[in-house]
C-alpha atoms as a PDB file:
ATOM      1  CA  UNK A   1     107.321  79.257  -2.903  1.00  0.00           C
ATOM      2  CA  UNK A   2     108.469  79.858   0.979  1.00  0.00           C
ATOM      3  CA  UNK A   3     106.532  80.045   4.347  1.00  0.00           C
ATOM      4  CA  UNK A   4     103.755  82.627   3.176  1.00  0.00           C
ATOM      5  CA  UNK A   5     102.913  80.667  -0.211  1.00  0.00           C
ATOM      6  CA  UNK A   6     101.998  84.144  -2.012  1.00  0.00           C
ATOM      7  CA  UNK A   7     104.087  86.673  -3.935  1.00  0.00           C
ATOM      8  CA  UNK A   8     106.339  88.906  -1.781  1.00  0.00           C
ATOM      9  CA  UNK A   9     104.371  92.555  -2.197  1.00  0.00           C
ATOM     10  CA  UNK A  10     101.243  90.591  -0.811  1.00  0.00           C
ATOM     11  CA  UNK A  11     102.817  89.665   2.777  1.00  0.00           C
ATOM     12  CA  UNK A  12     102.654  91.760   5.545  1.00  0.00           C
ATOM     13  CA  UNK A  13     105.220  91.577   8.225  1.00  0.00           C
ATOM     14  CA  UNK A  14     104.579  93.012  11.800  1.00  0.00           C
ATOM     15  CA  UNK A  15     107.550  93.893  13.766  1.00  0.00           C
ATOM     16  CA  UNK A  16     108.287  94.579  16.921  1.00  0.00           C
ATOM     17  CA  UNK A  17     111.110  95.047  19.519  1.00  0.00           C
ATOM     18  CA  UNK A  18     112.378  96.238  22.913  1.00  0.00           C
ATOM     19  CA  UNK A  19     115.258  98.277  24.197  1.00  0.00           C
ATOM     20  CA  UNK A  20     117.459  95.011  23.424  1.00  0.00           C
ATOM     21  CA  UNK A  21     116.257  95.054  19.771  1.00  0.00           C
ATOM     22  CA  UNK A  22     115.640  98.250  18.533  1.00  0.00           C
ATOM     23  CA  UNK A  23     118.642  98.613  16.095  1.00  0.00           C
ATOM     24  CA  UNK A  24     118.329  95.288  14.429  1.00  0.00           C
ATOM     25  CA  UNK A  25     114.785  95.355  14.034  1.00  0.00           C
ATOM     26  CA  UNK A  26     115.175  98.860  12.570  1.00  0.00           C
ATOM     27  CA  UNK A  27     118.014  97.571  10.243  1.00  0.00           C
ATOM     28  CA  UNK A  28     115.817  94.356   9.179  1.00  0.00           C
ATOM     29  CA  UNK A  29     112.763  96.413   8.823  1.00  0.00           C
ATOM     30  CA  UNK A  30     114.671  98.534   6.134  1.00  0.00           C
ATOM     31  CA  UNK A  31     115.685  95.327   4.107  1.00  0.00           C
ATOM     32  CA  UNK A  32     112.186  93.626   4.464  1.00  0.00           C
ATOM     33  CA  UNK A  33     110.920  96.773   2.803  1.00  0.00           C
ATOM     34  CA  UNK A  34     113.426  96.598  -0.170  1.00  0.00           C
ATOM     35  CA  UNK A  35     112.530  93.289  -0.746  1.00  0.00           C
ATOM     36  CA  UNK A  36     108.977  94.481  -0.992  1.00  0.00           C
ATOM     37  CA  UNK A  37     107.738  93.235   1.879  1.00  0.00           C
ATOM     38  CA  UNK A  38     104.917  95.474   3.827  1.00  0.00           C
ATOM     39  CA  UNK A  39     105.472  95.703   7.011  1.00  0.00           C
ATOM     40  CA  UNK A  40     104.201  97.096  10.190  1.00  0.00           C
ATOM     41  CA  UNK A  41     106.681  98.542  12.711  1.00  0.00           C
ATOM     42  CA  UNK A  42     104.863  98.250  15.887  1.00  0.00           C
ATOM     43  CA  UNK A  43     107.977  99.737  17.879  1.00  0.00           C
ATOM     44  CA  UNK A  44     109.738 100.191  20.301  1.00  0.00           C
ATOM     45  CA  UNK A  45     111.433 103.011  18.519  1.00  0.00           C
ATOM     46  CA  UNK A  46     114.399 103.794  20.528  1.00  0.00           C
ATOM     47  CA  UNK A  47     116.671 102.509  23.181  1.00  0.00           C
ATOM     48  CA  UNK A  48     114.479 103.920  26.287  1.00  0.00           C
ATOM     49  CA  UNK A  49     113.457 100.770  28.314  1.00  0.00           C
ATOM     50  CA  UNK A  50     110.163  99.106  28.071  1.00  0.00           C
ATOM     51  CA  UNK A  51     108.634  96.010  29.005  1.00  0.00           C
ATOM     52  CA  UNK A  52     109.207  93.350  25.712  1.00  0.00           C
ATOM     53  CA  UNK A  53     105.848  91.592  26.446  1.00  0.00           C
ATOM     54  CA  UNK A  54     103.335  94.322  25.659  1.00  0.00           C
ATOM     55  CA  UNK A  55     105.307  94.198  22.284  1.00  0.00           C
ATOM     56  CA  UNK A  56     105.838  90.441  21.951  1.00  0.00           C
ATOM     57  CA  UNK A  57     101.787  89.787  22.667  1.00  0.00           C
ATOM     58  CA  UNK A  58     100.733  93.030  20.599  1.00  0.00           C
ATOM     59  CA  UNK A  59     102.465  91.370  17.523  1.00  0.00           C
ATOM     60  CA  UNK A  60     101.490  87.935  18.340  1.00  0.00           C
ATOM     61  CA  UNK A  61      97.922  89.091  18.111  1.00  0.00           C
ATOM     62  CA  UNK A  62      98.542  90.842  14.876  1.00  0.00           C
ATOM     63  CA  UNK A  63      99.339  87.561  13.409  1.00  0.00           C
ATOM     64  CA  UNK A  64      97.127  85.269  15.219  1.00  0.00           C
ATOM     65  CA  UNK A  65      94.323  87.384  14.147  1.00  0.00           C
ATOM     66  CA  UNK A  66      94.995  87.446  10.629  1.00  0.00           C
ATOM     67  CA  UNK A  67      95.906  91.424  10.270  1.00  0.00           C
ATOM     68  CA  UNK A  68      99.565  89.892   9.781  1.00  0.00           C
ATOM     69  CA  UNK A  69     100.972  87.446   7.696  1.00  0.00           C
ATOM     70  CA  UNK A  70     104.022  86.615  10.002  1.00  0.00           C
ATOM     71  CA  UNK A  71     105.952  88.054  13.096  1.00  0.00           C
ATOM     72  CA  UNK A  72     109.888  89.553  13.549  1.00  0.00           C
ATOM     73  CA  UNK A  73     110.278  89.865  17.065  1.00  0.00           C
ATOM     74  CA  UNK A  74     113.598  90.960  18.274  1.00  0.00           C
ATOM     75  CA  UNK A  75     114.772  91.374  22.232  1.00  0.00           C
ATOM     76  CA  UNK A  76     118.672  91.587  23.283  1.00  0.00           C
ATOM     77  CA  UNK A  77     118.567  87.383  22.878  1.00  0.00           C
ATOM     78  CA  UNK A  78     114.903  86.803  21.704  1.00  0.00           C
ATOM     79  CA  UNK A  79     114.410  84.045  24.579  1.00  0.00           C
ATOM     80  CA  UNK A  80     111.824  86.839  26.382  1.00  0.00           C
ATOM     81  CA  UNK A  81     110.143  87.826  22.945  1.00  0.00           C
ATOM     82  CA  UNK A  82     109.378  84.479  22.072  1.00  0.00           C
ATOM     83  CA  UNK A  83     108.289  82.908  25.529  1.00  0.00           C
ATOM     84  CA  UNK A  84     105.661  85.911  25.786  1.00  0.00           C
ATOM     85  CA  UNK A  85     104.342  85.671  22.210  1.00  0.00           C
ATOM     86  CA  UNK A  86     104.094  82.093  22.878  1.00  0.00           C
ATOM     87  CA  UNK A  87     101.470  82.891  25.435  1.00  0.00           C
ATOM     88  CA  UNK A  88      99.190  84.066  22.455  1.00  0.00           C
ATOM     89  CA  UNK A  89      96.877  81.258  21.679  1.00  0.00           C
ATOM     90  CA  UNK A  90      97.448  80.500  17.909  1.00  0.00           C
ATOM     91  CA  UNK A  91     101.154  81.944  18.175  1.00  0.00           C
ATOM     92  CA  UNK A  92     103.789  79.903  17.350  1.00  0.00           C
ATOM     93  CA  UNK A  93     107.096  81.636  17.807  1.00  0.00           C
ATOM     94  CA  UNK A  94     110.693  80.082  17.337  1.00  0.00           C
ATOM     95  CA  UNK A  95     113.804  81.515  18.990  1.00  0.00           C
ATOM     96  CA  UNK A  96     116.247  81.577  15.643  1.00  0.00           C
ATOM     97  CA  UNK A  97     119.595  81.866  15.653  1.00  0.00           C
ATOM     98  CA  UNK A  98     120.593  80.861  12.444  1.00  0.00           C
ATOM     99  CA  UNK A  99     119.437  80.131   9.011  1.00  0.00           C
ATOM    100  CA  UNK A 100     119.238  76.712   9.284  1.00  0.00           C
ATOM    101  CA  UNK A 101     116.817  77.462  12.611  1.00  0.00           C
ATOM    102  CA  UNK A 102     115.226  79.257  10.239  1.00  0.00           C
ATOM    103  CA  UNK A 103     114.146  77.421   7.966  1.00  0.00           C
ATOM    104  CA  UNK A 104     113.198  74.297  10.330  1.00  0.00           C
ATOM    105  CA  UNK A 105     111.426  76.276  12.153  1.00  0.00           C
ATOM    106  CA  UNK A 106     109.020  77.130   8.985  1.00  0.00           C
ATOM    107  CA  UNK A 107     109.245  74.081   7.702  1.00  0.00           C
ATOM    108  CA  UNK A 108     108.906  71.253  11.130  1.00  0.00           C
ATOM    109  CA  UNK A 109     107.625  73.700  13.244  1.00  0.00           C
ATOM    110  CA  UNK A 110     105.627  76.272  10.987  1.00  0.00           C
ATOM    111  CA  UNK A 111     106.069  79.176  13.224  1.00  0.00           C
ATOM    112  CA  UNK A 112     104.298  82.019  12.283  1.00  0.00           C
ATOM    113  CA  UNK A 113     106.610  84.565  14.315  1.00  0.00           C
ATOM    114  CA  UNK A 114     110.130  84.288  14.919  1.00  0.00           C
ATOM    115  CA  UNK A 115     112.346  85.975  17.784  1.00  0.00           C
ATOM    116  CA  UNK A 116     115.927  86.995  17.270  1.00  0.00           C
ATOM    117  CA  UNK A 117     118.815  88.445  19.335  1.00  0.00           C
ATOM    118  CA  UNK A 118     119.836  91.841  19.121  1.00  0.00           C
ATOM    119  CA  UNK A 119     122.442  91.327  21.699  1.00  0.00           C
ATOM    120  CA  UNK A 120     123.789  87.634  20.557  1.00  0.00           C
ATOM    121  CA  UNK A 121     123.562  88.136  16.826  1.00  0.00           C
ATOM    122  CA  UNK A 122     125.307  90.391  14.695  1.00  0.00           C
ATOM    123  CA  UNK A 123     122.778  91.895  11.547  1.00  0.00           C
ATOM    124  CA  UNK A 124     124.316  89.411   8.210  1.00  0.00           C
ATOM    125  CA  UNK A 125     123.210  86.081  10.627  1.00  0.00           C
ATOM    126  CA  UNK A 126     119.710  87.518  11.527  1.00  0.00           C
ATOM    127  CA  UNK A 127     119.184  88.476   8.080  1.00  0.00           C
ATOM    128  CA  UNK A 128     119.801  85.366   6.900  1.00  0.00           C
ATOM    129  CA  UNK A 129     117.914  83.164   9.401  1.00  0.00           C
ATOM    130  CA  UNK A 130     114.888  85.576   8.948  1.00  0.00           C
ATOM    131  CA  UNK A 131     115.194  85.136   5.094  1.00  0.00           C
ATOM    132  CA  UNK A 132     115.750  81.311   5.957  1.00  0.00           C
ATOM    133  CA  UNK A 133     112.497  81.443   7.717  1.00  0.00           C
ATOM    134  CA  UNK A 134     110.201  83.517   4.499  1.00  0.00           C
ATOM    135  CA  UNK A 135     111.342  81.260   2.147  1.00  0.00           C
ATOM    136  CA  UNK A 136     110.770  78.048   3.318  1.00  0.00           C
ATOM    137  CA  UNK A 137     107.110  76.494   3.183  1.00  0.00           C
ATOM    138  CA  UNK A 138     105.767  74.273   6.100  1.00  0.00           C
ATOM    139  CA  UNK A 139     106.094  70.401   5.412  1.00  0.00           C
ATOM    140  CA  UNK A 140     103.104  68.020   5.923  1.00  0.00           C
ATOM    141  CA  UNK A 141     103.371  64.341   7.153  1.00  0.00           C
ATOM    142  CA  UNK A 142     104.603  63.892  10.550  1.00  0.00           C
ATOM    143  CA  UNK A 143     105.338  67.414  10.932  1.00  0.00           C
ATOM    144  CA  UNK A 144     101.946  68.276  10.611  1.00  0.00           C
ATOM    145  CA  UNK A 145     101.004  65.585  12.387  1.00  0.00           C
ATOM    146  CA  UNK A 146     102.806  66.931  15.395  1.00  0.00           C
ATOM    147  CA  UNK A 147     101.606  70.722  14.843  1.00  0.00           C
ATOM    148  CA  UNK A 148      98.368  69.591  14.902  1.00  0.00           C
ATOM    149  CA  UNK A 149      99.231  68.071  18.113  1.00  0.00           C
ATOM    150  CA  UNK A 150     100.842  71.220  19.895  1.00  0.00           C
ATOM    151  CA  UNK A 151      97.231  73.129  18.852  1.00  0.00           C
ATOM    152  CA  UNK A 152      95.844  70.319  20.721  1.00  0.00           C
ATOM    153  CA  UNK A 153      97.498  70.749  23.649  1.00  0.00           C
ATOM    154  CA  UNK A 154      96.886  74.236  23.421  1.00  0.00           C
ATOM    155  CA  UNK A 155      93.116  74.020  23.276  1.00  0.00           C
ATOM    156  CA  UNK A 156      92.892  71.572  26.363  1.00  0.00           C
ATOM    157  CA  UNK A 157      95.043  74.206  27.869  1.00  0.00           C
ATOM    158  CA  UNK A 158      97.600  71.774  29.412  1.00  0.00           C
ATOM    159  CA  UNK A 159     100.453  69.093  28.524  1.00  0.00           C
END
């Protein structure tokens, strides 16, 4: 069983994207939803500018919060998406830019968003890395040891 550790119709997906992002989100959105994935589309929903934080944290909070299950954030390289998500106390969002990234990043890392490129990565690669990333499951041992000790870090509110 991957990341979520449920069946597929049960896991809700938040998305979100800016200018940058719009089109792949849009065309991952449609294939999450085939799969039978629910999913919120929290926007942007077309190529006028906006600001990608307000849509980074908004998801981020979905998440951390429980409303979500996981986060798809996508930006023209996902760098911006996933520094301001990462903001979010409880948000743990890897840049991904392949499947392998993918699935570390569930497995070491288990982030519960992940930020993609809509501008460096063509839609077959971010498919696959964000399909990486649902079906892998988070490892214990020293990964979680180490987890645990990024939350800790976050809590004292410094390195």
């Amino acid at each position: 069983m991957g990341f979520f550790e449920q069946e597929v119709p049960e896991v809700k997906i938040v998305a979100a994207a800016d200018h940058g992002g719009v089109a792949l989100k849009d065309s991952l959105v449609v294939r999450l939803r085939g799969l039978g994935y629910e999913v919120e589309d929290l926007g942007t929903h077309d190529s006028s500018s906006v600001d990608y934080p307000d849509y980074a944290v908004l998801a981020a909070q979905r998440v951390t919060s429980g409303e979500a299950d996981g986060g798809l954030l996508v930006c023209g390289t996902g760098i911006g998406m996933s520094i301001a998500a990462n903001k979010v106390p409880g948000a743990y969002c890897a840049k991904i830019n392949s499947p392998e990234e993918g699935d570390l990043a569930a497995r070491h890392n288990h982030a519960n968003l992940v930020a993609l490129g809509g501008r460096t990565m063509d839609p077959d690669t971010a498919w696959a890395s964000l399909k990486a990333w649902l079906d892998a499951a988070p490892e214990g041992g020293r990964h979680e040891r180490r987890v645990k000790r990024i939350a800790e870090l976050e809590r004292k509110g410094r390195a």
